[in-house]
N, C-alpha and C. Protein backbone atom coordinates (compact mmCIF):
# COMPACT_ATOMS: atom_id res chain seq x y z
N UNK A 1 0.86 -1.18 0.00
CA UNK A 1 0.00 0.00 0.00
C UNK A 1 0.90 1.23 0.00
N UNK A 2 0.65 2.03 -0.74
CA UNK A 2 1.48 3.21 -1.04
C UNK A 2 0.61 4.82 -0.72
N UNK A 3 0.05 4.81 0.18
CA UNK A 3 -0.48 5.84 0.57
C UNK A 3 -0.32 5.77 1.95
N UNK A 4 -0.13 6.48 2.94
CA UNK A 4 0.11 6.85 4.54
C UNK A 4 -1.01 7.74 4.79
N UNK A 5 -1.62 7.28 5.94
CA UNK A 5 -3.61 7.94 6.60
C UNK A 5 -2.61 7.98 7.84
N UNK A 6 -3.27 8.54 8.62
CA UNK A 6 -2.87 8.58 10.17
C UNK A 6 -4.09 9.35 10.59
N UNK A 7 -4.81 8.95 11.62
CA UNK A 7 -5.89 9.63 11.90
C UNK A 7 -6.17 9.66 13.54
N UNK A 8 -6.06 11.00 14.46
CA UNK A 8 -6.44 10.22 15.77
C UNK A 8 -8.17 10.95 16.31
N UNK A 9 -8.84 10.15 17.37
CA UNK A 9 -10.21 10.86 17.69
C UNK A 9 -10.19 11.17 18.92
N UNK A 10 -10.58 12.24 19.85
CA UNK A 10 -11.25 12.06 20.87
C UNK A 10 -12.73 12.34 21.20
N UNK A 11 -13.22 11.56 21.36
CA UNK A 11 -14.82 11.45 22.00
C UNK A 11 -15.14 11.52 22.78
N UNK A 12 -16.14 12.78 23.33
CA UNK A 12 -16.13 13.03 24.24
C UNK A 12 -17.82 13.24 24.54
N UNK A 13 -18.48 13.42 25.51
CA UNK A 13 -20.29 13.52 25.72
C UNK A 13 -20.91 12.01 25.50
N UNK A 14 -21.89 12.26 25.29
CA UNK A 14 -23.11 11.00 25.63
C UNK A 14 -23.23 10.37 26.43
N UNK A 15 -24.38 9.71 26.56
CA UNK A 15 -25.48 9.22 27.73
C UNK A 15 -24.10 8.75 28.97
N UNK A 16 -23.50 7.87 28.48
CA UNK A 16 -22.34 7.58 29.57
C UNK A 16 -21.13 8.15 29.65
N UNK A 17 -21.38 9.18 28.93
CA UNK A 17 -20.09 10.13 29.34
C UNK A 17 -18.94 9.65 29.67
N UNK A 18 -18.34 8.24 28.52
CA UNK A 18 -17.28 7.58 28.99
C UNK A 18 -16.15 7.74 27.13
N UNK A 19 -15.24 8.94 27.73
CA UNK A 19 -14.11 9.43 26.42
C UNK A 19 -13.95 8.39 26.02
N UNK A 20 -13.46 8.69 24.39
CA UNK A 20 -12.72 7.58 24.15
C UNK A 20 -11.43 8.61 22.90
N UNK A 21 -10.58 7.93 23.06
CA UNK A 21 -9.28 8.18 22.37
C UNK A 21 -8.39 7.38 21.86
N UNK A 22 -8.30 7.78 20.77
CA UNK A 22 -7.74 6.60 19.67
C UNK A 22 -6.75 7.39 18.27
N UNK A 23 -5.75 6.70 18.06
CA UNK A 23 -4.84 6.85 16.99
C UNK A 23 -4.11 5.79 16.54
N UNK A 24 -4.51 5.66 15.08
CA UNK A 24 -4.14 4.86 14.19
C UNK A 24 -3.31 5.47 12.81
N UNK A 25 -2.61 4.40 12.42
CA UNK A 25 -1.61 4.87 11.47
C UNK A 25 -1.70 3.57 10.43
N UNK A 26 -1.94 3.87 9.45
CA UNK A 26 -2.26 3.15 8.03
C UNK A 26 -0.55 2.12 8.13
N UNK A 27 0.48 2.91 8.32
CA UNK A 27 1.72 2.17 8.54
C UNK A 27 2.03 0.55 9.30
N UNK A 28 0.99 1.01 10.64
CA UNK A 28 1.40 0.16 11.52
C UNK A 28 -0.02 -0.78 11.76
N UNK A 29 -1.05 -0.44 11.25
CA UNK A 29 -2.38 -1.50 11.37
C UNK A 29 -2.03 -2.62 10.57
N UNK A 30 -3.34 -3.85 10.96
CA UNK A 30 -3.06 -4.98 9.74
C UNK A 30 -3.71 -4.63 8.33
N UNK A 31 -3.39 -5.40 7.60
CA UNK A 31 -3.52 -5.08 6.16
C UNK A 31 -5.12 -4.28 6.08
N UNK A 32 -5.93 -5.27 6.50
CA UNK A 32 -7.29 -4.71 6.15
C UNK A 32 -7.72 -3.79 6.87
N UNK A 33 -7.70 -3.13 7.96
CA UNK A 33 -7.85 -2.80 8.58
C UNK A 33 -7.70 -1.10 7.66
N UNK A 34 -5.90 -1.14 7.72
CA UNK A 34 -5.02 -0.04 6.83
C UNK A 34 -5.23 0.51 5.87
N UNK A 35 -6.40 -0.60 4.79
CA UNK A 35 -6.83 -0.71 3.60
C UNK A 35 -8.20 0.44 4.11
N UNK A 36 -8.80 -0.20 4.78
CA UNK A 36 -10.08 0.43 5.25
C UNK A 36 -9.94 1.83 5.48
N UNK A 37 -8.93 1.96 6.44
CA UNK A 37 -8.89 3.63 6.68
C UNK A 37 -8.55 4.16 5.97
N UNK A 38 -7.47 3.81 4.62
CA UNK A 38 -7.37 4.72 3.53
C UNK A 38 -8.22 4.97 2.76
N UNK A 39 -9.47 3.80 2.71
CA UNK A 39 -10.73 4.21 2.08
C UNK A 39 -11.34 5.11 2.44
N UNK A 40 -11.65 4.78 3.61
CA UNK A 40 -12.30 5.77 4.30
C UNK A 40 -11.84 7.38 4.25
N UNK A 41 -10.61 7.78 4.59
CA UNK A 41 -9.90 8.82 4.97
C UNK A 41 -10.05 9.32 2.79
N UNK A 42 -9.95 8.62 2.27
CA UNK A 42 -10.02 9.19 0.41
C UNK A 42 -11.42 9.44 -0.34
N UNK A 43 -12.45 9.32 0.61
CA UNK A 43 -13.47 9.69 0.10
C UNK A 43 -14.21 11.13 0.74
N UNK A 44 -13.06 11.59 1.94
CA UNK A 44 -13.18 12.92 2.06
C UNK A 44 -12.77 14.02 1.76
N UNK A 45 -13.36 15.25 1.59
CA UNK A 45 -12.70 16.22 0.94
C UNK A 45 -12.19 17.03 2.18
N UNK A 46 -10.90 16.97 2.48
CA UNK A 46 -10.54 17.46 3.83
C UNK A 46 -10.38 19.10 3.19
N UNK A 47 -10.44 19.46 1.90
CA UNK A 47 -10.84 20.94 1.60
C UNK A 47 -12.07 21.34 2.24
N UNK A 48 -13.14 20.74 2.06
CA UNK A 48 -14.57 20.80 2.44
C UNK A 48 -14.76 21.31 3.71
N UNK A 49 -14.00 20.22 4.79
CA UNK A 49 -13.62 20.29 5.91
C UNK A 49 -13.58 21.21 6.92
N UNK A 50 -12.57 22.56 6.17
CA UNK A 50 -11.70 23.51 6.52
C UNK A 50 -13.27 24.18 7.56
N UNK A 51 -14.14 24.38 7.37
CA UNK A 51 -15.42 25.37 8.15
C UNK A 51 -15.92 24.42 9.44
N UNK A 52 -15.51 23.52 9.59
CA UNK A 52 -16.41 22.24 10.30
C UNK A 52 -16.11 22.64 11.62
N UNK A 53 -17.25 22.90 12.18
CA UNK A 53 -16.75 23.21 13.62
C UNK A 53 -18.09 22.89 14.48
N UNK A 54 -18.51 22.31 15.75
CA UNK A 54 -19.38 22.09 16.43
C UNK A 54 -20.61 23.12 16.91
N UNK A 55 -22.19 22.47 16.24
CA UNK A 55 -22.50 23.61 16.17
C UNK A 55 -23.08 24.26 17.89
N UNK A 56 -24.12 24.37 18.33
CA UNK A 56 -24.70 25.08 19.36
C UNK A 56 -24.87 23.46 20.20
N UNK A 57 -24.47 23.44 21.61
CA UNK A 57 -24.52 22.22 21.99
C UNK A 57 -26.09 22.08 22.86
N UNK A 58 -26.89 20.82 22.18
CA UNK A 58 -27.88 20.63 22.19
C UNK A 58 -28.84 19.94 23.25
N UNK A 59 -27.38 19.21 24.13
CA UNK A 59 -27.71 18.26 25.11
C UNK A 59 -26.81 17.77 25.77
N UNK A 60 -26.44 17.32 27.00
CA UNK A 60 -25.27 16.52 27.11
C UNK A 60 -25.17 15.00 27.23
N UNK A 61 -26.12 14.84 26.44
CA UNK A 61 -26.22 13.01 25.90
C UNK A 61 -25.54 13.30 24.16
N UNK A 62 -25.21 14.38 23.72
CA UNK A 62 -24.54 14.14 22.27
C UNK A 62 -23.36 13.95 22.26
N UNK A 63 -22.54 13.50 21.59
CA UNK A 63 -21.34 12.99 21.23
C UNK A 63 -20.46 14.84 20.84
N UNK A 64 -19.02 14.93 20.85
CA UNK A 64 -17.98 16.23 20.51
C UNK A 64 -17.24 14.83 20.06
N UNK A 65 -16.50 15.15 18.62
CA UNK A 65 -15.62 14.21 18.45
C UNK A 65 -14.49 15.26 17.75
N UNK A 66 -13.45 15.26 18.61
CA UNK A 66 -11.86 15.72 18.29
C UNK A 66 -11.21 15.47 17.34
N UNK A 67 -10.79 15.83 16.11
CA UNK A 67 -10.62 14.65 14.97
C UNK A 67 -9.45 15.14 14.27
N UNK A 68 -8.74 14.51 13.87
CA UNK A 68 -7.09 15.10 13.09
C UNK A 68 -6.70 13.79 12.04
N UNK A 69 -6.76 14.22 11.27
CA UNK A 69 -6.58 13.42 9.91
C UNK A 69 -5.33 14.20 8.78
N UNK A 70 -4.44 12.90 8.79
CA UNK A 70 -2.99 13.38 7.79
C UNK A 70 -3.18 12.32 6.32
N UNK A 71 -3.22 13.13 5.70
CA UNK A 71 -2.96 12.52 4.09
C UNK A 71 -2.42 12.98 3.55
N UNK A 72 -1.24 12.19 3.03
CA UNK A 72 -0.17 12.52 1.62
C UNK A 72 -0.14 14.23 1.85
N UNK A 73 0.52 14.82 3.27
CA UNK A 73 1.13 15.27 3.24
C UNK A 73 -0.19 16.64 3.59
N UNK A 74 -1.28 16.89 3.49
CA UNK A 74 -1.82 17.07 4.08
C UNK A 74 -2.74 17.27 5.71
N UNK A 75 -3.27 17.90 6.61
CA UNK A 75 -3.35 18.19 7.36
C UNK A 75 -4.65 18.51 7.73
N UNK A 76 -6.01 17.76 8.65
CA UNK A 76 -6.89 18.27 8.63
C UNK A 76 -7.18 17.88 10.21
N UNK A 77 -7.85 19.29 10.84
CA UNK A 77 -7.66 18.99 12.19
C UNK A 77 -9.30 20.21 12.77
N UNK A 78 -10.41 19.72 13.00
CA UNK A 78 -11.07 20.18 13.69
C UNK A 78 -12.03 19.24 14.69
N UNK A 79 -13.53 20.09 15.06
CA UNK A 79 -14.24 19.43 15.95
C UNK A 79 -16.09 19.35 15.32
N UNK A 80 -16.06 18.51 15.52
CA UNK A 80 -17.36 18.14 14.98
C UNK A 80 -18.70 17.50 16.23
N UNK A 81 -19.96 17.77 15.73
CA UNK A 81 -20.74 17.31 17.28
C UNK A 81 -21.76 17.13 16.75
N UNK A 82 -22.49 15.79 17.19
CA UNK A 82 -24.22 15.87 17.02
C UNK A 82 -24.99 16.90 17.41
N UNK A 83 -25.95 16.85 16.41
CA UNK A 83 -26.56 16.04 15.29
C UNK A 83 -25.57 16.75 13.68
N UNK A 84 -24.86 17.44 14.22
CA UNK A 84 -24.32 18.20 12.85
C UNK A 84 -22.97 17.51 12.18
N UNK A 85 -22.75 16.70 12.09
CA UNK A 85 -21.49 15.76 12.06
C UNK A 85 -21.32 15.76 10.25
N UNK A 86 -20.59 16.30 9.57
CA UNK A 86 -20.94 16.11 7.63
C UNK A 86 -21.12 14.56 7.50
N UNK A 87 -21.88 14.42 6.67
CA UNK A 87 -22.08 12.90 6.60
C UNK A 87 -20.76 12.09 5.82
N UNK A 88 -20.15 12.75 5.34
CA UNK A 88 -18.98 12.19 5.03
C UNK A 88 -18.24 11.57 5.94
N UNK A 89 -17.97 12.05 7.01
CA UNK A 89 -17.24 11.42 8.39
C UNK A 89 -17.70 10.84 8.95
N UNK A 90 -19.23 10.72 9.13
CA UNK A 90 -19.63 9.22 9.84
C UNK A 90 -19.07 8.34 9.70
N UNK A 91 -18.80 7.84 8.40
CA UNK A 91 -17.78 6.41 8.25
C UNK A 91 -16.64 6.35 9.11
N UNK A 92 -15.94 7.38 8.97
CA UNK A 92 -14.60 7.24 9.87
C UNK A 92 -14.67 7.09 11.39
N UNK A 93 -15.88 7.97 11.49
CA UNK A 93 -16.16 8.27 12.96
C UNK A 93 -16.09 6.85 13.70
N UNK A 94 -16.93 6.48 12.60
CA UNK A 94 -17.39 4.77 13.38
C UNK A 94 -16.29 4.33 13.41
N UNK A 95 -15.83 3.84 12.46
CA UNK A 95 -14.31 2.87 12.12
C UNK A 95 -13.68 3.35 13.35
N UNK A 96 -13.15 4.50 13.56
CA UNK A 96 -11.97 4.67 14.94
C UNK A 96 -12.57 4.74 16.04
N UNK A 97 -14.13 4.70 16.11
CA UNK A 97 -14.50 4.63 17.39
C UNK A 97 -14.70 2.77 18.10
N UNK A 98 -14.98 2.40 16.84
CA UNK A 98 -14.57 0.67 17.13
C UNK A 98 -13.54 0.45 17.18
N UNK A 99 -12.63 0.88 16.19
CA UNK A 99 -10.73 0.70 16.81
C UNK A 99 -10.55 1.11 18.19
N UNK A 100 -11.35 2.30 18.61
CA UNK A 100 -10.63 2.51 20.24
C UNK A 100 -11.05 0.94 21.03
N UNK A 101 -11.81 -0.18 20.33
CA UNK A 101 -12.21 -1.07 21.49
C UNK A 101 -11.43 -2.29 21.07
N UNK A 102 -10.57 -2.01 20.37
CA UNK A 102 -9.31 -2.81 19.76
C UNK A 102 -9.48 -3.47 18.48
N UNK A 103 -8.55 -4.12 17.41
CA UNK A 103 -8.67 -4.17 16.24
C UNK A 103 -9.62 -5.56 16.17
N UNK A 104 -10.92 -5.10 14.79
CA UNK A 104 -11.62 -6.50 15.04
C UNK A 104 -12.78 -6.22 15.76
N UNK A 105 -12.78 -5.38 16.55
CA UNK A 105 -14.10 -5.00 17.55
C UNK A 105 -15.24 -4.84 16.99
């Protein structure tokens, strides 16, 4: 695989108010896994990105997710929060929020 993702999250709010924090690197995951997040991480437009910021907080059962994403040399680093999350990042969201419960989870 010839592309390098590195992506880390922190999650923070909802019903159990229990963080979670996680960083993964396309380098050092197993194959599929590595494969996955570069999918994932290439179907976003981290141009798009650049405005994304959490909007008016609605409750404290919603999710704040911390998010920093590196591609080919690129750099994308803000905060995103329910219900306003771009639907583009749901995918990822999920993926590293099941990686924080270890690979396979």
């Amino acid at each position: 695989m010839s592309e390098h993702v590195r992506a880390e999250l922190r999650r923070s709010g909802g019903f159990a108010g229990r963080p979670v924090h996680v960083q993964v690197d396309s380098a050092t995951l197993p194959p599929a896994d590595a494969a996955r997040l570069v999918q994932l991480v290439s179907t976003i437009d981290l141009s798009r990105l650049g405005a994304a910021r959490p909007g008016p907080p609605a409750g404290a059962d919603l999710m704040s997710y911390d998010l920093m994403i590196e591609r080919g040399g690129r750099r994308w680093q803000g905060t995103v929060a329910d219900p306003t999350i771009p639907a583009g990042l749901r995918p990822l969201l999920q993926f590293l929020t099941r990686y924080s419960h270890g690979p396979g989870a």
